[in-house]
C-alpha atoms as a PDB file:
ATOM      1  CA  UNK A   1     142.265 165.903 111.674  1.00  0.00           C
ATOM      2  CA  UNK A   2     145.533 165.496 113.041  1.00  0.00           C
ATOM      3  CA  UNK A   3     145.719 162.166 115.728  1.00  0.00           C
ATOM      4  CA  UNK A   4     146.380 163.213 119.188  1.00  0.00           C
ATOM      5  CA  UNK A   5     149.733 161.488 120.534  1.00  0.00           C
ATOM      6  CA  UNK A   6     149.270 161.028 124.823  1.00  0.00           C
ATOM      7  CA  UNK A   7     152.933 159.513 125.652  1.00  0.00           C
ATOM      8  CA  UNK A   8     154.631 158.918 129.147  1.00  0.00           C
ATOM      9  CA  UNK A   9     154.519 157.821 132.089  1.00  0.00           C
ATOM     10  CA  UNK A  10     153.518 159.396 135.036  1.00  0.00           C
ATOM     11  CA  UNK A  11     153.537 158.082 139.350  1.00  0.00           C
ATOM     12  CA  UNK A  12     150.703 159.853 141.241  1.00  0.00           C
ATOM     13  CA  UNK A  13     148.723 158.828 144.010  1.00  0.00           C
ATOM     14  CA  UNK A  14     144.411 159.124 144.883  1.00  0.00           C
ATOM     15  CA  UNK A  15     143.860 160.909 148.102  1.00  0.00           C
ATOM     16  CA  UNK A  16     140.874 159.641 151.069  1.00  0.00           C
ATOM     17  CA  UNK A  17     138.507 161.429 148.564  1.00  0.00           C
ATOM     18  CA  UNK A  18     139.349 159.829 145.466  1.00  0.00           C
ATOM     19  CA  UNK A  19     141.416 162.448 143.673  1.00  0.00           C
ATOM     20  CA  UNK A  20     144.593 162.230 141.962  1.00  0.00           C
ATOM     21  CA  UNK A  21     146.527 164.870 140.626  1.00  0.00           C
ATOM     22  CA  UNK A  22     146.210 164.083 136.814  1.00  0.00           C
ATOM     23  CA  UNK A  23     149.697 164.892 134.979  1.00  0.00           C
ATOM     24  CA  UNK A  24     150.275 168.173 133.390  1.00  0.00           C
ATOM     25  CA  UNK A  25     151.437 167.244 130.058  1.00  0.00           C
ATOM     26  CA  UNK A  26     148.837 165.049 129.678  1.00  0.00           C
ATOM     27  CA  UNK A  27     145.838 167.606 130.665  1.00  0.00           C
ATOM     28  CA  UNK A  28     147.161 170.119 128.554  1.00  0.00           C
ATOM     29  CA  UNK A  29     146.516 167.552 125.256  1.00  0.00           C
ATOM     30  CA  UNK A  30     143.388 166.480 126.977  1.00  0.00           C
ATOM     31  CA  UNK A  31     141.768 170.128 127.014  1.00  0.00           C
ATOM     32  CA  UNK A  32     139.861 171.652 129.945  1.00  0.00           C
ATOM     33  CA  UNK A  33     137.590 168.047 130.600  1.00  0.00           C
ATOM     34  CA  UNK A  34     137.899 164.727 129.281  1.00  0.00           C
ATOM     35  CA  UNK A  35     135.824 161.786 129.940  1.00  0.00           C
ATOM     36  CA  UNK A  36     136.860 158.663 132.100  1.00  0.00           C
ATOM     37  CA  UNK A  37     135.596 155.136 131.530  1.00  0.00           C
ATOM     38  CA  UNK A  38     136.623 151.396 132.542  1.00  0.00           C
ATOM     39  CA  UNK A  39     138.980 150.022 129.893  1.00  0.00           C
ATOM     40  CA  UNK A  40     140.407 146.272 129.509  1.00  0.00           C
ATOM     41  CA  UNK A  41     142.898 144.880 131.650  1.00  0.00           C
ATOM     42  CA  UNK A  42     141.457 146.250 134.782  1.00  0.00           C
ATOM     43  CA  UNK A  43     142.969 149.876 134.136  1.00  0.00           C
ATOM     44  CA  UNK A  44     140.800 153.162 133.016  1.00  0.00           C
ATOM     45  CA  UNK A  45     140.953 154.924 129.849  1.00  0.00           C
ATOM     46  CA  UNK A  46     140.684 158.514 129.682  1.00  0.00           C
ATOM     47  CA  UNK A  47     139.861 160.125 126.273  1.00  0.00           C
ATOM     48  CA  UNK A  48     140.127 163.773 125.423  1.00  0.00           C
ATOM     49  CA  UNK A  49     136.338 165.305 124.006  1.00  0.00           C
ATOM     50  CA  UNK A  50     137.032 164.380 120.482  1.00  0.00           C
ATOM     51  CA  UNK A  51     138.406 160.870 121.500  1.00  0.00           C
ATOM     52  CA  UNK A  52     135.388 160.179 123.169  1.00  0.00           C
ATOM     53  CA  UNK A  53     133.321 161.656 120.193  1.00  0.00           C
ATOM     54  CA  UNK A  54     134.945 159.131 118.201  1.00  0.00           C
ATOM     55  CA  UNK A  55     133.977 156.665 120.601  1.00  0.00           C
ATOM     56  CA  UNK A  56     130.862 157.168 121.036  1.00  0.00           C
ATOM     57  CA  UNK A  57     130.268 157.039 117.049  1.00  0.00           C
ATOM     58  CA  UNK A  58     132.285 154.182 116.689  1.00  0.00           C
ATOM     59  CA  UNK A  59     130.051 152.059 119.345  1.00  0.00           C
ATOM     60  CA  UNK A  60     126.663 153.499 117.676  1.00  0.00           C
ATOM     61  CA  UNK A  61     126.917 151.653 114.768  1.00  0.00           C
ATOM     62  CA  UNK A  62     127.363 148.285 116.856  1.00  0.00           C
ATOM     63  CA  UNK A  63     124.561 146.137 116.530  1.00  0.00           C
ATOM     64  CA  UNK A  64     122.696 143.370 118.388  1.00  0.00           C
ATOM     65  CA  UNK A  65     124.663 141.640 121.226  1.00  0.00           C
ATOM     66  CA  UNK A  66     127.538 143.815 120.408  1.00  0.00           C
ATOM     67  CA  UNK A  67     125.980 147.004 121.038  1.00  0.00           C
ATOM     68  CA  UNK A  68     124.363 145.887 124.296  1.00  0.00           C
ATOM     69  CA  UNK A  69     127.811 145.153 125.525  1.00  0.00           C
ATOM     70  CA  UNK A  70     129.267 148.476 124.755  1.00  0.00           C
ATOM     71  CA  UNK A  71     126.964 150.668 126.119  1.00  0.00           C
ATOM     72  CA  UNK A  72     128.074 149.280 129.425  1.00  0.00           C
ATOM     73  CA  UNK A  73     131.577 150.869 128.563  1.00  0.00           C
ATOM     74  CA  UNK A  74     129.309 153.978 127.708  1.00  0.00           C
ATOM     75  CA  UNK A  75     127.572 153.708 130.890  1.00  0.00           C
ATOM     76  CA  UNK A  76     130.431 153.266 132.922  1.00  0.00           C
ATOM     77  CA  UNK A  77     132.007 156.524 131.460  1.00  0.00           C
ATOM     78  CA  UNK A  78     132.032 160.491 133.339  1.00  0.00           C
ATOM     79  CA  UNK A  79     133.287 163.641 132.212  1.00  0.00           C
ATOM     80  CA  UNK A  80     135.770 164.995 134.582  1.00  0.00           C
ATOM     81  CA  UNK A  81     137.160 168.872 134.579  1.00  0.00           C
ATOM     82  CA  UNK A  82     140.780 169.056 136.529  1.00  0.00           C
ATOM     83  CA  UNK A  83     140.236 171.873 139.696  1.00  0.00           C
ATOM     84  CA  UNK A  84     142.629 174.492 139.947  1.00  0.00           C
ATOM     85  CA  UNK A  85     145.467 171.875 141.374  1.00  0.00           C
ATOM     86  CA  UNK A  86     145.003 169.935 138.466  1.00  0.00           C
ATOM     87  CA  UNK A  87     142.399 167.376 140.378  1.00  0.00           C
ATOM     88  CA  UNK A  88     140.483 165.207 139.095  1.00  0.00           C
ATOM     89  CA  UNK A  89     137.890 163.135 141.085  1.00  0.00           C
ATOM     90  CA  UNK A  90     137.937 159.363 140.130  1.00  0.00           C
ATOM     91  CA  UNK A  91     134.015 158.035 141.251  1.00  0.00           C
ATOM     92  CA  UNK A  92     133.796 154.963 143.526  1.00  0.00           C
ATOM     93  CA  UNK A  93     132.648 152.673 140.699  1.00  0.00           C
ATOM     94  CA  UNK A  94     135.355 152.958 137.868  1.00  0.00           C
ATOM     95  CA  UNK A  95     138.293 152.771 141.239  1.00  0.00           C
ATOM     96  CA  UNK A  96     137.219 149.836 142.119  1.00  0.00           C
ATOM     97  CA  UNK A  97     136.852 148.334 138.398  1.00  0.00           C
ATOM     98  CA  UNK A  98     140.665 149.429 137.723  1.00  0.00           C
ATOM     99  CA  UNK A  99     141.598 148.128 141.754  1.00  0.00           C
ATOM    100  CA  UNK A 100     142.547 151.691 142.028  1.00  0.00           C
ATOM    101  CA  UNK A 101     143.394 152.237 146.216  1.00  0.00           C
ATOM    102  CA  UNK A 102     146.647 154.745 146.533  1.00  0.00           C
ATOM    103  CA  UNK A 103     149.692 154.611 144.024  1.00  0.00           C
ATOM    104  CA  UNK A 104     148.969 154.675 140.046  1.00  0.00           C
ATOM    105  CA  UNK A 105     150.360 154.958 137.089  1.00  0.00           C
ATOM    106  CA  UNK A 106     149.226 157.039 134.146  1.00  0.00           C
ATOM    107  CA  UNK A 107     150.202 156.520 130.954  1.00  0.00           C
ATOM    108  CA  UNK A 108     149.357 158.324 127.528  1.00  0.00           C
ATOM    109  CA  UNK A 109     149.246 155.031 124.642  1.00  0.00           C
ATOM    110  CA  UNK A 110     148.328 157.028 121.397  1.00  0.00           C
ATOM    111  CA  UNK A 111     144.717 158.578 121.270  1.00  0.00           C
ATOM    112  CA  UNK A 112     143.848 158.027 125.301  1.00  0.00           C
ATOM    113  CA  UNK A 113     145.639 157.271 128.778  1.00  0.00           C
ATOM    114  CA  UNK A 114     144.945 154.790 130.896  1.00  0.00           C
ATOM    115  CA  UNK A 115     145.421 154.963 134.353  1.00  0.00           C
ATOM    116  CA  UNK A 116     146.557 151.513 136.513  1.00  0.00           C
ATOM    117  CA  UNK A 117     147.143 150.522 139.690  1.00  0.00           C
ATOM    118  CA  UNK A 118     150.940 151.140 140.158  1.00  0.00           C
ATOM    119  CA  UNK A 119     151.642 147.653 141.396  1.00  0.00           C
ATOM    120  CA  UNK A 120     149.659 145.695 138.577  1.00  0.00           C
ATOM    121  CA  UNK A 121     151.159 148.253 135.848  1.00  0.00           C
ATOM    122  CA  UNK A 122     154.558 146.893 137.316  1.00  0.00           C
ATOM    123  CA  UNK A 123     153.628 143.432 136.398  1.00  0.00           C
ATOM    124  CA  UNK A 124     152.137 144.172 133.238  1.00  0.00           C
ATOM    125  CA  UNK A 125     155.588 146.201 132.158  1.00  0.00           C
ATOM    126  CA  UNK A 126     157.865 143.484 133.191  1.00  0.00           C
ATOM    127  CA  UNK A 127     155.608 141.021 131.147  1.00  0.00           C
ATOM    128  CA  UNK A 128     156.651 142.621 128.142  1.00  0.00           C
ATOM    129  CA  UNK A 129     160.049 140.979 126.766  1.00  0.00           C
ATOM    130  CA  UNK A 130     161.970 142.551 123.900  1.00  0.00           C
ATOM    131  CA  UNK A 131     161.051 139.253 121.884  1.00  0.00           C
ATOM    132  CA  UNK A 132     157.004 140.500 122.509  1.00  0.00           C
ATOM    133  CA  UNK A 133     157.705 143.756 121.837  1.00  0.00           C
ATOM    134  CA  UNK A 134     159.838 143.061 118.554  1.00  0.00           C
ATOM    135  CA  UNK A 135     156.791 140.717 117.139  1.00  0.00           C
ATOM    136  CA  UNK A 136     154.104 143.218 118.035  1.00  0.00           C
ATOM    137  CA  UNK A 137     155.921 146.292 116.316  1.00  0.00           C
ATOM    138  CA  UNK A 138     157.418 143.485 113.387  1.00  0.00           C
ATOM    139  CA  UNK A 139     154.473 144.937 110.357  1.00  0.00           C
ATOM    140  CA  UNK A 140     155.011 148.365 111.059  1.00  0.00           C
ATOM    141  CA  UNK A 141     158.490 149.447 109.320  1.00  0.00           C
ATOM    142  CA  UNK A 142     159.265 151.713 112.108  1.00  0.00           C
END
């Protein structure tokens, strides 16, 4: 199975009810639904079906103390389906867990997006130095 590659960045805004416009390029690697869930850094992930297949298997065969703390990514997690303006809605809970009030930022790292606050994803972006960025790629040969 080929890996799914989610690249780019992408400005959008939630509206009074909690939707945001989800980019195009994005949904159309994503397929008709994909699931949402809280990630790290206080930002969302967003996983296409078979991302969040893999996922789900992965955390399964977690044990003990482990497992336990997983399932609240699990728990934490919807399935969204765009509306015919490419909508999705973004529920009260996982907003608030990614700070999430107006302006965001998507962007597609590898096998999921993430969506972030614009304003924090600023901060985080101009955190990373060419010397960071140089060490972290350094074992890859690319």
């Amino acid at each position: 199975m080929a890996v799914m590659s989610l690249i780019g960045t992408y400005q959008h805004t939630i509206d009074a009810k909690g939707r945001m416009a989800f980019p195009t390029k994005l949904r159309e690697r994503l397929g008709v639904s994909f699931y949402v869930t809280i990630g790290l850094d206080s930002c969302l992930y967003v996983y296409s079906n078979d991302g969040w297949d893999d996922v789900t298997a992965k955390i399964t065969m977690l044990t003990g103390e482990e497992r336990t703390t997983a399932n609240f990514f699990l728990s934490n997690a919807c399935q969204v389906e765009p509306d015919s303006q490419g909508r999705v809605l973004l529920p009260a809970n996982l907003r608030k867990h990614a700070a999430l009030n107006r302006d965001v930022t998507v962007v597609g790292v590898g096998n999921r997006a993430e969506i972030w606050d614009s304003e924090r994803y600023g901060e985080f972006s101009q955190s990373i130095t060419g010397e960071k960025l140089s060490k972290a790629l350094s074992g890859l040969a690319l």
